[in-house]
PDB file of N, CA and C in Angstrom:
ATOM      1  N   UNK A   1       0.845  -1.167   0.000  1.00  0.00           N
ATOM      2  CA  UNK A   1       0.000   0.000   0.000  1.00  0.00           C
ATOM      3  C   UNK A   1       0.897   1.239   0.000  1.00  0.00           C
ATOM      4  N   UNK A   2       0.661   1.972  -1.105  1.00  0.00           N
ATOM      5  CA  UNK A   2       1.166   3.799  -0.964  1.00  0.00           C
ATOM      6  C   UNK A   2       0.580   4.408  -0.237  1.00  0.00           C
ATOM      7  N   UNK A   3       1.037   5.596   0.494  1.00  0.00           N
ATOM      8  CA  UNK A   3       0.602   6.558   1.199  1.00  0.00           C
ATOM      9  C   UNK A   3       0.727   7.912   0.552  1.00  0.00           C
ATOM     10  N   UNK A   4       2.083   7.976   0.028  1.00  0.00           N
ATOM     11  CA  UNK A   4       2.078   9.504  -1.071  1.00  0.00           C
ATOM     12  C   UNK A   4       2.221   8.304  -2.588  1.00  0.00           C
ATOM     13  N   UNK A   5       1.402   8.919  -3.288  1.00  0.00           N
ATOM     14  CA  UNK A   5       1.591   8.534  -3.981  1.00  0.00           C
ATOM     15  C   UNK A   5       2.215   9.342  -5.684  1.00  0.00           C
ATOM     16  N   UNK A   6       2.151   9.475  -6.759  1.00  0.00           N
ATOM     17  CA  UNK A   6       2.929  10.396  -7.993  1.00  0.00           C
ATOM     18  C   UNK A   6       1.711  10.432  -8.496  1.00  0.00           C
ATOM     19  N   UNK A   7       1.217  11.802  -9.515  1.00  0.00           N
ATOM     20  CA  UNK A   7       0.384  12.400 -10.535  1.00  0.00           C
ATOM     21  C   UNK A   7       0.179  11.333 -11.170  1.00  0.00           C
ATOM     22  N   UNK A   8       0.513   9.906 -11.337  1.00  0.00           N
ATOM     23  CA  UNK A   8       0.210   8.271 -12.220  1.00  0.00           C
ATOM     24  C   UNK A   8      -1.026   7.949 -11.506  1.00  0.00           C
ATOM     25  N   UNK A   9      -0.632   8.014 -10.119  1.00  0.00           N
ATOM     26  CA  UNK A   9      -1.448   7.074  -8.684  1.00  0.00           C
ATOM     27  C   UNK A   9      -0.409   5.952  -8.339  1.00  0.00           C
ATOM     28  N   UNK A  10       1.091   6.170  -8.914  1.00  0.00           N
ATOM     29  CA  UNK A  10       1.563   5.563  -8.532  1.00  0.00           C
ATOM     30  C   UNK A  10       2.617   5.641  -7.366  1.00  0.00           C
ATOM     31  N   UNK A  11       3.347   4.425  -6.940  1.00  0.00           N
ATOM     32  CA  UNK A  11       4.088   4.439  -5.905  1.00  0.00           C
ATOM     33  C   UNK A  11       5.063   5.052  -6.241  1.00  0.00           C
ATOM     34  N   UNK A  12       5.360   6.354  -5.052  1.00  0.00           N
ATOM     35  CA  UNK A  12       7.157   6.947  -5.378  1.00  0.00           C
ATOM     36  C   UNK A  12       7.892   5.821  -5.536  1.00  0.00           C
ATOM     37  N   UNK A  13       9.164   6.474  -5.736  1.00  0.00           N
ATOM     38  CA  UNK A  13      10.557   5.320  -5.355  1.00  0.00           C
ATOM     39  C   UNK A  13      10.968   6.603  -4.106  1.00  0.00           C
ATOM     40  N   UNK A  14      11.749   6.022  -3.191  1.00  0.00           N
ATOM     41  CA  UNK A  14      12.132   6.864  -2.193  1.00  0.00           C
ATOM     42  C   UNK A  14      13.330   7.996  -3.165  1.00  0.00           C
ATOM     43  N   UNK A  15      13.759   7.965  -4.053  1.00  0.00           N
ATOM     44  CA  UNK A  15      14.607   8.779  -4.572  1.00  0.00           C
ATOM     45  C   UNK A  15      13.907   9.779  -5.352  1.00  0.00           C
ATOM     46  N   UNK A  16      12.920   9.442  -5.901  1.00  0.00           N
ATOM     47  CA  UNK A  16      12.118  10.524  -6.656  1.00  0.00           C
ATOM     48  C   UNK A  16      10.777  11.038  -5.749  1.00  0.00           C
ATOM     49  N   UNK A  17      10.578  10.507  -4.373  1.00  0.00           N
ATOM     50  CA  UNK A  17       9.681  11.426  -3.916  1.00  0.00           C
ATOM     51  C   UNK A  17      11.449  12.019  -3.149  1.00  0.00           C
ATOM     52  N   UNK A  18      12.203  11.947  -2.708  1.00  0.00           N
ATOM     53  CA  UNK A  18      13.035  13.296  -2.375  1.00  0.00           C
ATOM     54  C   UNK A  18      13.053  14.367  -3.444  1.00  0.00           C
ATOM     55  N   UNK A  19      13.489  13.677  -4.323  1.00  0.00           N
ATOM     56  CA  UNK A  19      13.199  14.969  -5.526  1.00  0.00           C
ATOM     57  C   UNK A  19      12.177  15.998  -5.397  1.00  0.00           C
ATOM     58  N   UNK A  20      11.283  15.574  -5.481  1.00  0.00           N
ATOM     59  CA  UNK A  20       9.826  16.033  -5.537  1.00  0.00           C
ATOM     60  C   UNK A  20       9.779  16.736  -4.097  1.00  0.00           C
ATOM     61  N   UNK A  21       9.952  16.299  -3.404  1.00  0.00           N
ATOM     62  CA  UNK A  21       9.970  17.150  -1.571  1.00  0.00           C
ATOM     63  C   UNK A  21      10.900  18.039  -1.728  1.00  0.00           C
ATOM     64  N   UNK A  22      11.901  17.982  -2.620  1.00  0.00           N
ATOM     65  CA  UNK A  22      13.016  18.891  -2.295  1.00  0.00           C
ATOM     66  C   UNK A  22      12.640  20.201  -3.359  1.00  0.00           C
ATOM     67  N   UNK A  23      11.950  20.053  -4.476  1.00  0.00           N
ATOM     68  CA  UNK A  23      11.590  20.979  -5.417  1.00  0.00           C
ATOM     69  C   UNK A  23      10.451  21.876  -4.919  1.00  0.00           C
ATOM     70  N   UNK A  24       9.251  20.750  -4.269  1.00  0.00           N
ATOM     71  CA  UNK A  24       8.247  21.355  -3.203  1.00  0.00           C
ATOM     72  C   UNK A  24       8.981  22.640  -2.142  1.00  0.00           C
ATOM     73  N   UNK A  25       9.988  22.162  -1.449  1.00  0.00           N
ATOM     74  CA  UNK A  25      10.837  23.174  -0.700  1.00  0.00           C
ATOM     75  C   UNK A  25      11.143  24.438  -1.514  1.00  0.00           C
ATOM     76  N   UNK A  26      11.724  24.478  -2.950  1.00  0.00           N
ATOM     77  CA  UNK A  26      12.248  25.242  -3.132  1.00  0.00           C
ATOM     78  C   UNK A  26      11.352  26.300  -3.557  1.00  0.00           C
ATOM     79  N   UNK A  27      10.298  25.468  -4.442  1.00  0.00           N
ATOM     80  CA  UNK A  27       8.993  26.467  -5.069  1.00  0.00           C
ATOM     81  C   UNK A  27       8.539  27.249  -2.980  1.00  0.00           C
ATOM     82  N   UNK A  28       8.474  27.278  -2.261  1.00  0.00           N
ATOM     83  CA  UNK A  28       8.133  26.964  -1.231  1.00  0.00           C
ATOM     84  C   UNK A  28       9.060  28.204  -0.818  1.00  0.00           C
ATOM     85  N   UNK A  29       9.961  28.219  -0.792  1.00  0.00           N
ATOM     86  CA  UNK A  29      11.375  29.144  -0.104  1.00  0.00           C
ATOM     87  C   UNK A  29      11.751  28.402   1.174  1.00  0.00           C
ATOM     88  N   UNK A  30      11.848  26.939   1.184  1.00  0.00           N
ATOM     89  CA  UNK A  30      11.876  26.422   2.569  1.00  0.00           C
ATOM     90  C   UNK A  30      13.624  26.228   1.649  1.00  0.00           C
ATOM     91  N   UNK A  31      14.150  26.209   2.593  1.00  0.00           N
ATOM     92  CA  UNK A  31      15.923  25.752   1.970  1.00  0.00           C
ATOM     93  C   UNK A  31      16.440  25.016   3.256  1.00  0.00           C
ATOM     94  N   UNK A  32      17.551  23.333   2.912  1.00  0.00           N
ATOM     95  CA  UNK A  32      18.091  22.951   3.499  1.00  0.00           C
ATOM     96  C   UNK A  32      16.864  22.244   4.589  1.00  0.00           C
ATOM     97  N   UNK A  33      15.750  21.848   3.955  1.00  0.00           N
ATOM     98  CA  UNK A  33      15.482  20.400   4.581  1.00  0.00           C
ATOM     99  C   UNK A  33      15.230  19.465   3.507  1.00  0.00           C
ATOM    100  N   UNK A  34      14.888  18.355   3.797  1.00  0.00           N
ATOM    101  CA  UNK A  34      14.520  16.884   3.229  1.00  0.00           C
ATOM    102  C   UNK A  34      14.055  16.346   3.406  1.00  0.00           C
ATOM    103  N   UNK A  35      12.935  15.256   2.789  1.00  0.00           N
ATOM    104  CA  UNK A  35      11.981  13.994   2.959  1.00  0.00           C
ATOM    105  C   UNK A  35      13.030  13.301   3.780  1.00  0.00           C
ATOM    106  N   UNK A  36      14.337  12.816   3.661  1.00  0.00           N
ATOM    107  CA  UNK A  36      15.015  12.328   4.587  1.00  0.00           C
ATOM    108  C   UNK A  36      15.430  13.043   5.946  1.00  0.00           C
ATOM    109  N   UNK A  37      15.316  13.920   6.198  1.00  0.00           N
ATOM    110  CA  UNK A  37      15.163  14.406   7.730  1.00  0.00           C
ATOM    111  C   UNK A  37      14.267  14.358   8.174  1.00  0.00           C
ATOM    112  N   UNK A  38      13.044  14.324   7.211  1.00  0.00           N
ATOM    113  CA  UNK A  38      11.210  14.248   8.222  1.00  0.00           C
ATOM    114  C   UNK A  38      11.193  12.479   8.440  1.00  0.00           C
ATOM    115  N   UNK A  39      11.804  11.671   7.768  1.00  0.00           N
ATOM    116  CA  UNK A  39      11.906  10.291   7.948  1.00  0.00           C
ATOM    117  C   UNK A  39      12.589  10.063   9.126  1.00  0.00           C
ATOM    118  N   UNK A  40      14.064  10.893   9.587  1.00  0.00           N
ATOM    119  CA  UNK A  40      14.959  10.646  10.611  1.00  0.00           C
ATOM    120  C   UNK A  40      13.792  11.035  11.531  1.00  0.00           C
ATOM    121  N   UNK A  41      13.126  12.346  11.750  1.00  0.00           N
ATOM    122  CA  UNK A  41      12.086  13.426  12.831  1.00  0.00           C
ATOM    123  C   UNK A  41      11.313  11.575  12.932  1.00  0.00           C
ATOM    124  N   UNK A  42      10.471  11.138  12.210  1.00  0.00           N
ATOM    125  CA  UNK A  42       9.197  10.467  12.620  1.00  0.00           C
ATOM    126  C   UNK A  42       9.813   9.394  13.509  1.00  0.00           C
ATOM    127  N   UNK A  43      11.047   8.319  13.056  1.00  0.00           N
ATOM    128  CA  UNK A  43      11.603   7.075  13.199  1.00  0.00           C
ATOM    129  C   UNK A  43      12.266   8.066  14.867  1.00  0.00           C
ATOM    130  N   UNK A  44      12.648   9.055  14.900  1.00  0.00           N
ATOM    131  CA  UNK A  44      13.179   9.334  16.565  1.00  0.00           C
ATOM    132  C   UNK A  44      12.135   9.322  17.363  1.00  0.00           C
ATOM    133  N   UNK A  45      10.921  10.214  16.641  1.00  0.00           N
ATOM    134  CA  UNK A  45       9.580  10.139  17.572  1.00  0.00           C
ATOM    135  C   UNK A  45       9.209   9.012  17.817  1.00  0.00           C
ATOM    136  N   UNK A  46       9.111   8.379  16.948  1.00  0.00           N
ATOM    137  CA  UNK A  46       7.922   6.753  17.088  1.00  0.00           C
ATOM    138  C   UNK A  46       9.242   6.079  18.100  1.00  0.00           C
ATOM    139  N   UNK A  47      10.425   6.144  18.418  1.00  0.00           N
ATOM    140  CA  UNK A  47      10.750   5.837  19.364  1.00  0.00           C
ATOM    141  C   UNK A  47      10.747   6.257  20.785  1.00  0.00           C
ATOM    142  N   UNK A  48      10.993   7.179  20.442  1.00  0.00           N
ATOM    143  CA  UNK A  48      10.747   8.327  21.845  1.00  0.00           C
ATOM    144  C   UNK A  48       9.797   7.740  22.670  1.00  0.00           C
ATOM    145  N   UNK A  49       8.626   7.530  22.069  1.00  0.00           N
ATOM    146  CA  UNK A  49       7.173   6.972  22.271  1.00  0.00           C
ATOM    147  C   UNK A  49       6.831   5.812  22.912  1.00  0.00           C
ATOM    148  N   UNK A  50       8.190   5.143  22.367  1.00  0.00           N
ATOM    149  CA  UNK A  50       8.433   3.104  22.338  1.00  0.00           C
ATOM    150  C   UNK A  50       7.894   2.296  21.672  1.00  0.00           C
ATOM    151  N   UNK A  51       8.059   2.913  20.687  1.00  0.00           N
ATOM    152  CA  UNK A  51       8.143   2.036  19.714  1.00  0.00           C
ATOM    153  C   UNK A  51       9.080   0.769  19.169  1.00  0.00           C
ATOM    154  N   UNK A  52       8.874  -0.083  19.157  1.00  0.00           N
ATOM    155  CA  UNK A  52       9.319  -1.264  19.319  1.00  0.00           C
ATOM    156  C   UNK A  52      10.724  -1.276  17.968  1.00  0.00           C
ATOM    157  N   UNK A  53      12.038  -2.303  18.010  1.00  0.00           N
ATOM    158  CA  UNK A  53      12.724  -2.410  16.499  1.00  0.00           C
ATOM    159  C   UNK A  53      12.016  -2.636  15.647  1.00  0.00           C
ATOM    160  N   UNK A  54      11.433  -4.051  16.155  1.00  0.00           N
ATOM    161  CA  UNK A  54      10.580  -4.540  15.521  1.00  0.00           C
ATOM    162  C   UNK A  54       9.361  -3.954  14.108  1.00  0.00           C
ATOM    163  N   UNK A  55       8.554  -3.098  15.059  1.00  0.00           N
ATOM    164  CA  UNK A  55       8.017  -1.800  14.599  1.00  0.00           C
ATOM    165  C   UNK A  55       8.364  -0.964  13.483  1.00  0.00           C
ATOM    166  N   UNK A  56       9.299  -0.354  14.095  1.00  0.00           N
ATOM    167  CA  UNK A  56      10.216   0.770  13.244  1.00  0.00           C
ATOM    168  C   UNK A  56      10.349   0.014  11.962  1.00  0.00           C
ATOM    169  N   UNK A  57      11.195  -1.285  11.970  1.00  0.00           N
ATOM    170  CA  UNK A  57      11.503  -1.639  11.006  1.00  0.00           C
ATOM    171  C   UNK A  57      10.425  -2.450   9.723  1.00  0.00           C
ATOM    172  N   UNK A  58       9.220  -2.575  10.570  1.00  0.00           N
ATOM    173  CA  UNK A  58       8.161  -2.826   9.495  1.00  0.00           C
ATOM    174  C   UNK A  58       7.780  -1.317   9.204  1.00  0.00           C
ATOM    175  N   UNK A  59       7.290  -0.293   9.923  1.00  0.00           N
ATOM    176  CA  UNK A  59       6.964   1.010   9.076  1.00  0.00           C
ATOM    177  C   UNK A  59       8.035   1.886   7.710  1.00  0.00           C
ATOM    178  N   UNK A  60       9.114   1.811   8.340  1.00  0.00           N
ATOM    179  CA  UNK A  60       9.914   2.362   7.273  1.00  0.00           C
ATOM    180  C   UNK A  60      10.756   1.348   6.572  1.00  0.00           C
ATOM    181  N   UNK A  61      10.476   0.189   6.454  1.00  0.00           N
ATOM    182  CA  UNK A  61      10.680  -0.952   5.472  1.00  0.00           C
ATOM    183  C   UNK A  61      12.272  -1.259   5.706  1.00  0.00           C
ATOM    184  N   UNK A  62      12.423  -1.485   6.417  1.00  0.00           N
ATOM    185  CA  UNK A  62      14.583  -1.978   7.127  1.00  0.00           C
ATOM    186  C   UNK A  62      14.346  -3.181   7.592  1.00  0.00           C
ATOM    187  N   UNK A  63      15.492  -3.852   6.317  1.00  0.00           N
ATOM    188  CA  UNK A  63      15.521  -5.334   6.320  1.00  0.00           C
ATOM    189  C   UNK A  63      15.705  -5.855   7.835  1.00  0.00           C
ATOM    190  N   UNK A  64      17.019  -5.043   8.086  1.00  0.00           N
ATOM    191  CA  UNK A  64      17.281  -5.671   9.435  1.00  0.00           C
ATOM    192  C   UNK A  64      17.184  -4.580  10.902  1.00  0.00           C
ATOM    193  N   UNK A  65      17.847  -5.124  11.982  1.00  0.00           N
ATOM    194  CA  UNK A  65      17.678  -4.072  12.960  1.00  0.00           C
ATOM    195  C   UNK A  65      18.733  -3.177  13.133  1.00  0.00           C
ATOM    196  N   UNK A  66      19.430  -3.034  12.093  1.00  0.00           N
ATOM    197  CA  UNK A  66      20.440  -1.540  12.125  1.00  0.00           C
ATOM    198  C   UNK A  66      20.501  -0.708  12.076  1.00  0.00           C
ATOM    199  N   UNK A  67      19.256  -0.161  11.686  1.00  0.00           N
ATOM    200  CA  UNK A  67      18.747   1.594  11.789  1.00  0.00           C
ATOM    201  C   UNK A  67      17.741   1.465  12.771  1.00  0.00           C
ATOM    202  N   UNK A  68      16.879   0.785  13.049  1.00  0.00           N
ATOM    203  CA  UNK A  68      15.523   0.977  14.093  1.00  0.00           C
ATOM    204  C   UNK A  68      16.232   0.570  15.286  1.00  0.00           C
ATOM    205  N   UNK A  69      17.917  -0.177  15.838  1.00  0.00           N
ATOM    206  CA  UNK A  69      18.089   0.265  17.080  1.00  0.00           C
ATOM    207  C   UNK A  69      19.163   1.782  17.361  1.00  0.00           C
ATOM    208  N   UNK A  70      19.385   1.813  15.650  1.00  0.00           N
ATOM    209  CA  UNK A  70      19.933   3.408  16.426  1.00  0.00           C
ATOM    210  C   UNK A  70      18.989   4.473  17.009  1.00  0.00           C
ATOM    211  N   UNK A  71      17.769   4.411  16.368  1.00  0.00           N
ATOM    212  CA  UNK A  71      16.718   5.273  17.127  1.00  0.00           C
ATOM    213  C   UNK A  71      16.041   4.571  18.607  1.00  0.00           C
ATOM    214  N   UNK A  72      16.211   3.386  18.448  1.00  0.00           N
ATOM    215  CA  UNK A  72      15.765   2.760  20.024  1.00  0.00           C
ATOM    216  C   UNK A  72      16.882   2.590  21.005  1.00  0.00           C
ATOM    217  N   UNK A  73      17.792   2.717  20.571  1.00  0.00           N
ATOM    218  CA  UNK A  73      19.077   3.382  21.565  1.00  0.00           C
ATOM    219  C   UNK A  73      19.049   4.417  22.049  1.00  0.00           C
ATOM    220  N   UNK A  74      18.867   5.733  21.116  1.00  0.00           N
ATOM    221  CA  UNK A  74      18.870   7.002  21.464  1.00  0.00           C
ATOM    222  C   UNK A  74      18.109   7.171  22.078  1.00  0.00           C
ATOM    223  N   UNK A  75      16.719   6.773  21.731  1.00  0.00           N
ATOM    224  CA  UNK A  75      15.422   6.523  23.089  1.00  0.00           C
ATOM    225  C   UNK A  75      15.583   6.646  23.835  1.00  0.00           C
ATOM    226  N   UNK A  76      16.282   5.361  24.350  1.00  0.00           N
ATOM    227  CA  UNK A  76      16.478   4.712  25.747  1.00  0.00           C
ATOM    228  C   UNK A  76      17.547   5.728  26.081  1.00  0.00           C
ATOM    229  N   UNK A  77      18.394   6.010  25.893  1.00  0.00           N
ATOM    230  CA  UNK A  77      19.607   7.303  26.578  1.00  0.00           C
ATOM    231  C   UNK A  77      18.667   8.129  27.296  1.00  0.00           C
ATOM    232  N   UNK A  78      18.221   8.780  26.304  1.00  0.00           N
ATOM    233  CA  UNK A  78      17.401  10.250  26.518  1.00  0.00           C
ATOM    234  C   UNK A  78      16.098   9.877  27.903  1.00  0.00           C
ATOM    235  N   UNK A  79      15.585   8.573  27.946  1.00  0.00           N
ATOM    236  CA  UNK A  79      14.747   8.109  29.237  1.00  0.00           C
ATOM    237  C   UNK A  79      15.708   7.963  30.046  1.00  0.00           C
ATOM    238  N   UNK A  80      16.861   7.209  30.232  1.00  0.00           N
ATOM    239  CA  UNK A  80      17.745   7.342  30.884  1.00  0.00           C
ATOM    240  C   UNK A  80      18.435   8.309  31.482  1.00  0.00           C
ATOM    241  N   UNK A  81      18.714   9.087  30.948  1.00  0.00           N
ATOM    242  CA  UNK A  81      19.354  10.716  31.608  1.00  0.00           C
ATOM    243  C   UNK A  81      17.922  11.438  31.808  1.00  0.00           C
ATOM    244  N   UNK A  82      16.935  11.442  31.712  1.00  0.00           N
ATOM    245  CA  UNK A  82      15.787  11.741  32.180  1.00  0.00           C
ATOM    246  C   UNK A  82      15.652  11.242  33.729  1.00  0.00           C
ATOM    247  N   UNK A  83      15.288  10.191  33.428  1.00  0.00           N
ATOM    248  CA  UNK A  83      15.114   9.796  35.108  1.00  0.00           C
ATOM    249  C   UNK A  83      16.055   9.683  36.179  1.00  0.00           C
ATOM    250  N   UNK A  84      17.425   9.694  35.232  1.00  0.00           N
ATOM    251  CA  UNK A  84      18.744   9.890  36.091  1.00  0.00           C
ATOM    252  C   UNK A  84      18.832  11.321  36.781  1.00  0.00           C
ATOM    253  N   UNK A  85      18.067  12.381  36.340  1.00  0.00           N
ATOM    254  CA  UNK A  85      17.883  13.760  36.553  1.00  0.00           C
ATOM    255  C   UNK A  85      17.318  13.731  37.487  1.00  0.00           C
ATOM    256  N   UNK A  86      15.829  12.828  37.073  1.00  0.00           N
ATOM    257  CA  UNK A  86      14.858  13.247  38.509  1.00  0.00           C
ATOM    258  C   UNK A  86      15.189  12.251  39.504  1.00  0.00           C
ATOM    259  N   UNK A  87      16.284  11.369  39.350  1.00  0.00           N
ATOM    260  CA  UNK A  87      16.631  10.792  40.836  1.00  0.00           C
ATOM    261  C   UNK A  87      17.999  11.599  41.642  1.00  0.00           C
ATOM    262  N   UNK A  88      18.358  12.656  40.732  1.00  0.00           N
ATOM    263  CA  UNK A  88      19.094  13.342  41.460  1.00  0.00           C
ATOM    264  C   UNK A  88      18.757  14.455  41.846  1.00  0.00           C
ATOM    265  N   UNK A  89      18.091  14.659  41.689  1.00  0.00           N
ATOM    266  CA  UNK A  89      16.933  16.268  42.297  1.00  0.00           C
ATOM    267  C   UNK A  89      16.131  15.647  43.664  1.00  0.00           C
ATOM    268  N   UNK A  90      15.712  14.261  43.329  1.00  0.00           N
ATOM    269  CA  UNK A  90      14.647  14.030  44.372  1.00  0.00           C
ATOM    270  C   UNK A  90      16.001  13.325  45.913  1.00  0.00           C
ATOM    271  N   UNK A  91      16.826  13.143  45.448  1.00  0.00           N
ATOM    272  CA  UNK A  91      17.564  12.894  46.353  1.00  0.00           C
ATOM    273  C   UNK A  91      18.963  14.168  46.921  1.00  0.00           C
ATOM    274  N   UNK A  92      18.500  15.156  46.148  1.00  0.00           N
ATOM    275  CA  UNK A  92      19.116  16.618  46.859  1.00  0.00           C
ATOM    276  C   UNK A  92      20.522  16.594  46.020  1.00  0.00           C
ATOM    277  N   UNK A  93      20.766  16.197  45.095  1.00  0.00           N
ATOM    278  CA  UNK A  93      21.871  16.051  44.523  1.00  0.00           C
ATOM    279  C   UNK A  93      22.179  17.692  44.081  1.00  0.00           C
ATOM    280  N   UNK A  94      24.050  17.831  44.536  1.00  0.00           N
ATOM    281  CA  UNK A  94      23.736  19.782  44.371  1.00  0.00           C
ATOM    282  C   UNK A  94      23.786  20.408  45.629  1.00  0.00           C
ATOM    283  N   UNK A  95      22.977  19.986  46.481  1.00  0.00           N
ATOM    284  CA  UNK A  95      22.602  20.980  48.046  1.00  0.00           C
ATOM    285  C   UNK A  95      23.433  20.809  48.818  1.00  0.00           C
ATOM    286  N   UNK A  96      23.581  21.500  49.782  1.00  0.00           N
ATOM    287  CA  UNK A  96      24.703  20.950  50.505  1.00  0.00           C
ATOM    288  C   UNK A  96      24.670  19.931  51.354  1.00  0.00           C
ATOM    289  N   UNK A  97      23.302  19.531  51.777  1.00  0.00           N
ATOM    290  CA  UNK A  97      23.129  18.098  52.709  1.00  0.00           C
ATOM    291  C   UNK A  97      21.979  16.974  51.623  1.00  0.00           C
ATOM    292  N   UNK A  98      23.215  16.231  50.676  1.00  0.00           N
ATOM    293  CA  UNK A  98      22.549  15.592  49.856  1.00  0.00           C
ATOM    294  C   UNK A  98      21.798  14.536  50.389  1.00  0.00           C
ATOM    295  N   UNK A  99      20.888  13.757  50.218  1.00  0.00           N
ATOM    296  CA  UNK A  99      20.410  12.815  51.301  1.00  0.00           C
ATOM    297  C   UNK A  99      20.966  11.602  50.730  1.00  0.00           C
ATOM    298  N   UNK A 100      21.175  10.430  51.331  1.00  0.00           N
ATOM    299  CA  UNK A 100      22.244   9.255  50.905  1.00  0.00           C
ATOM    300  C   UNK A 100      21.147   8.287  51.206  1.00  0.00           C
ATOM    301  N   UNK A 101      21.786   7.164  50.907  1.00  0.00           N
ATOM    302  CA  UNK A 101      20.972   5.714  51.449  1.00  0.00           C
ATOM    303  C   UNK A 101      22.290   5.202  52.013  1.00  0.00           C
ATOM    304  N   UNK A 102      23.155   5.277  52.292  1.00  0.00           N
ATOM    305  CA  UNK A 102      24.294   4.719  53.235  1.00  0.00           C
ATOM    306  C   UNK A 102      24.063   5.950  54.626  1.00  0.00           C
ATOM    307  N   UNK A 103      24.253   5.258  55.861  1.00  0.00           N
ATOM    308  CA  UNK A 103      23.156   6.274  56.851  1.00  0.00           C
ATOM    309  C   UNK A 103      25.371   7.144  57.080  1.00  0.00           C
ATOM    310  N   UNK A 104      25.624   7.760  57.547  1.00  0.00           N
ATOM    311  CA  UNK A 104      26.823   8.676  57.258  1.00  0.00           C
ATOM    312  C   UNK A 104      27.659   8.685  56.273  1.00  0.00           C
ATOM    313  N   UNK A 105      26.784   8.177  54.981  1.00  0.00           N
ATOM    314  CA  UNK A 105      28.175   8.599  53.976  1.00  0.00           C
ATOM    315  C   UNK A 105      28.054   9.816  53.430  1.00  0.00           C
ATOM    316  N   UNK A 106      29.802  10.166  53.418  1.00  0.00           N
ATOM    317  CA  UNK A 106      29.888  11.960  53.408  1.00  0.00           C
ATOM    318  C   UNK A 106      29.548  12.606  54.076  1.00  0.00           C
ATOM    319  N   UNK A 107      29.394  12.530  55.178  1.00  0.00           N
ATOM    320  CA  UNK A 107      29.641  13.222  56.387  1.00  0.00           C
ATOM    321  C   UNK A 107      30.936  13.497  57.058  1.00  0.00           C
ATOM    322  N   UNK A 108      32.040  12.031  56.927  1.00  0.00           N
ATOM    323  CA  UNK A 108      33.102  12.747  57.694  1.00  0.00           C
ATOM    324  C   UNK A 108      34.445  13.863  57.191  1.00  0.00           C
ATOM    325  N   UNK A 109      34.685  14.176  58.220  1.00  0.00           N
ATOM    326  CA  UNK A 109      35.575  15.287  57.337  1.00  0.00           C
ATOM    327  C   UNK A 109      36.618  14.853  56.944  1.00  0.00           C
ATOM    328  N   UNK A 110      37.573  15.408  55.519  1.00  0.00           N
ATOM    329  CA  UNK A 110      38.232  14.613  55.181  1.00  0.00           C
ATOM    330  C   UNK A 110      39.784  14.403  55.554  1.00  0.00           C
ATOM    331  N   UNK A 111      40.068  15.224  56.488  1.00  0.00           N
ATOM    332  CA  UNK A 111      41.228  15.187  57.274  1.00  0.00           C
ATOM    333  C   UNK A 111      41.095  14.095  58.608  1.00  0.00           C
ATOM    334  N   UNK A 112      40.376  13.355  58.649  1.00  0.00           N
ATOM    335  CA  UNK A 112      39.734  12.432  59.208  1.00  0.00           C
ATOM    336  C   UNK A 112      40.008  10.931  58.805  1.00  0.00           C
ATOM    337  N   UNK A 113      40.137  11.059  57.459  1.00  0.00           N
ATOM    338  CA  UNK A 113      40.568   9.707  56.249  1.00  0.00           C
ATOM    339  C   UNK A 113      42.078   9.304  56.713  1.00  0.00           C
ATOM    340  N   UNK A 114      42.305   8.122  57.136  1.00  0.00           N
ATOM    341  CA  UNK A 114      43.888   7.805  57.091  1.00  0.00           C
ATOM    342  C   UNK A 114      44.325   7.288  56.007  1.00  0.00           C
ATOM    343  N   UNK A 115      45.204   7.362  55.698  1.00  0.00           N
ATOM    344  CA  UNK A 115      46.036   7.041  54.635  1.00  0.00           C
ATOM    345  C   UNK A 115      46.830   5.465  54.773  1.00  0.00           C
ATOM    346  N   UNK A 116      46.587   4.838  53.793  1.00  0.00           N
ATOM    347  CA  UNK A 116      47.291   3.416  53.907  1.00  0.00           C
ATOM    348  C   UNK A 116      48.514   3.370  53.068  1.00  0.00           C
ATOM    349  N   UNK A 117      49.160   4.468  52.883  1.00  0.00           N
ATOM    350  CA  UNK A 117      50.678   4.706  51.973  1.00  0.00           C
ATOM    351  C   UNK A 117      51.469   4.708  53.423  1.00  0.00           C
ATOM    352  N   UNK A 118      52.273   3.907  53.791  1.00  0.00           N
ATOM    353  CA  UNK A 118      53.692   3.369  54.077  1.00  0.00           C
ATOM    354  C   UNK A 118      54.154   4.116  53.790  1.00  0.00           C
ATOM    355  N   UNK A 119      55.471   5.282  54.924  1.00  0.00           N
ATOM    356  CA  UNK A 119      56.578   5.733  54.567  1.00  0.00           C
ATOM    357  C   UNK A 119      57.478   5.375  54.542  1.00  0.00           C
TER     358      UNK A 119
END
């Protein structure tokens, strides 16, 4: 099944609907984008989202999983340093009395630390 389809009713080829997107741009005064950057935009979103490899790689037609886990990698980072954020805010990370789950760690002072170097 087509979704855009050419003035025939027929199916683009991915090289001649860039053409066609990119001429659209220019009649347009849009300069310096591409049908291939709104492809990169959708395949980051539909991950963002969680969208599955699996997924990805049946919507934008990829034989294998080498492009649908670079966007489900990047995903997962970006959730990752996300919640890595809000577990360091919710645990005072920054303030000066960060709260710990070890009951005095970082508390003592550090002239306090002995040294196990042998003179």
């Amino acid at each position: 099944m087509a979704f855009i389809a050419n003035s025939n009713g027929s199916r683009f080829t991915k090289e001649a609907l860039g053409n066609t997107f990119r001429d659209a741009c220019r009649v347009a005064g849009i300069t310096g984008k591409s049908a291939h950057g709104l492809r990169k935009l959708l395949a980051s979103i539909s991950a963002e989202f969680g969208t599955s490899e699996e997924m990805l790689q049946a919507w934008f037609g990829w034989q294998s999983n080498r492009m649908s886990s670079i966007y489900t990698k990047s995903a997962q980072r970006k959730r990752m340093t996300k919640r890595m954020r809000t577990m360091m805010i919710e645990n005072g990370f920054g303030t000066k009395n960060p709260r710990t789950s070890v009951s005095g760690a970082g508390n003592a002072p550090e002239n306090t630390i002995k040294s196990k170097v042998k003179k």
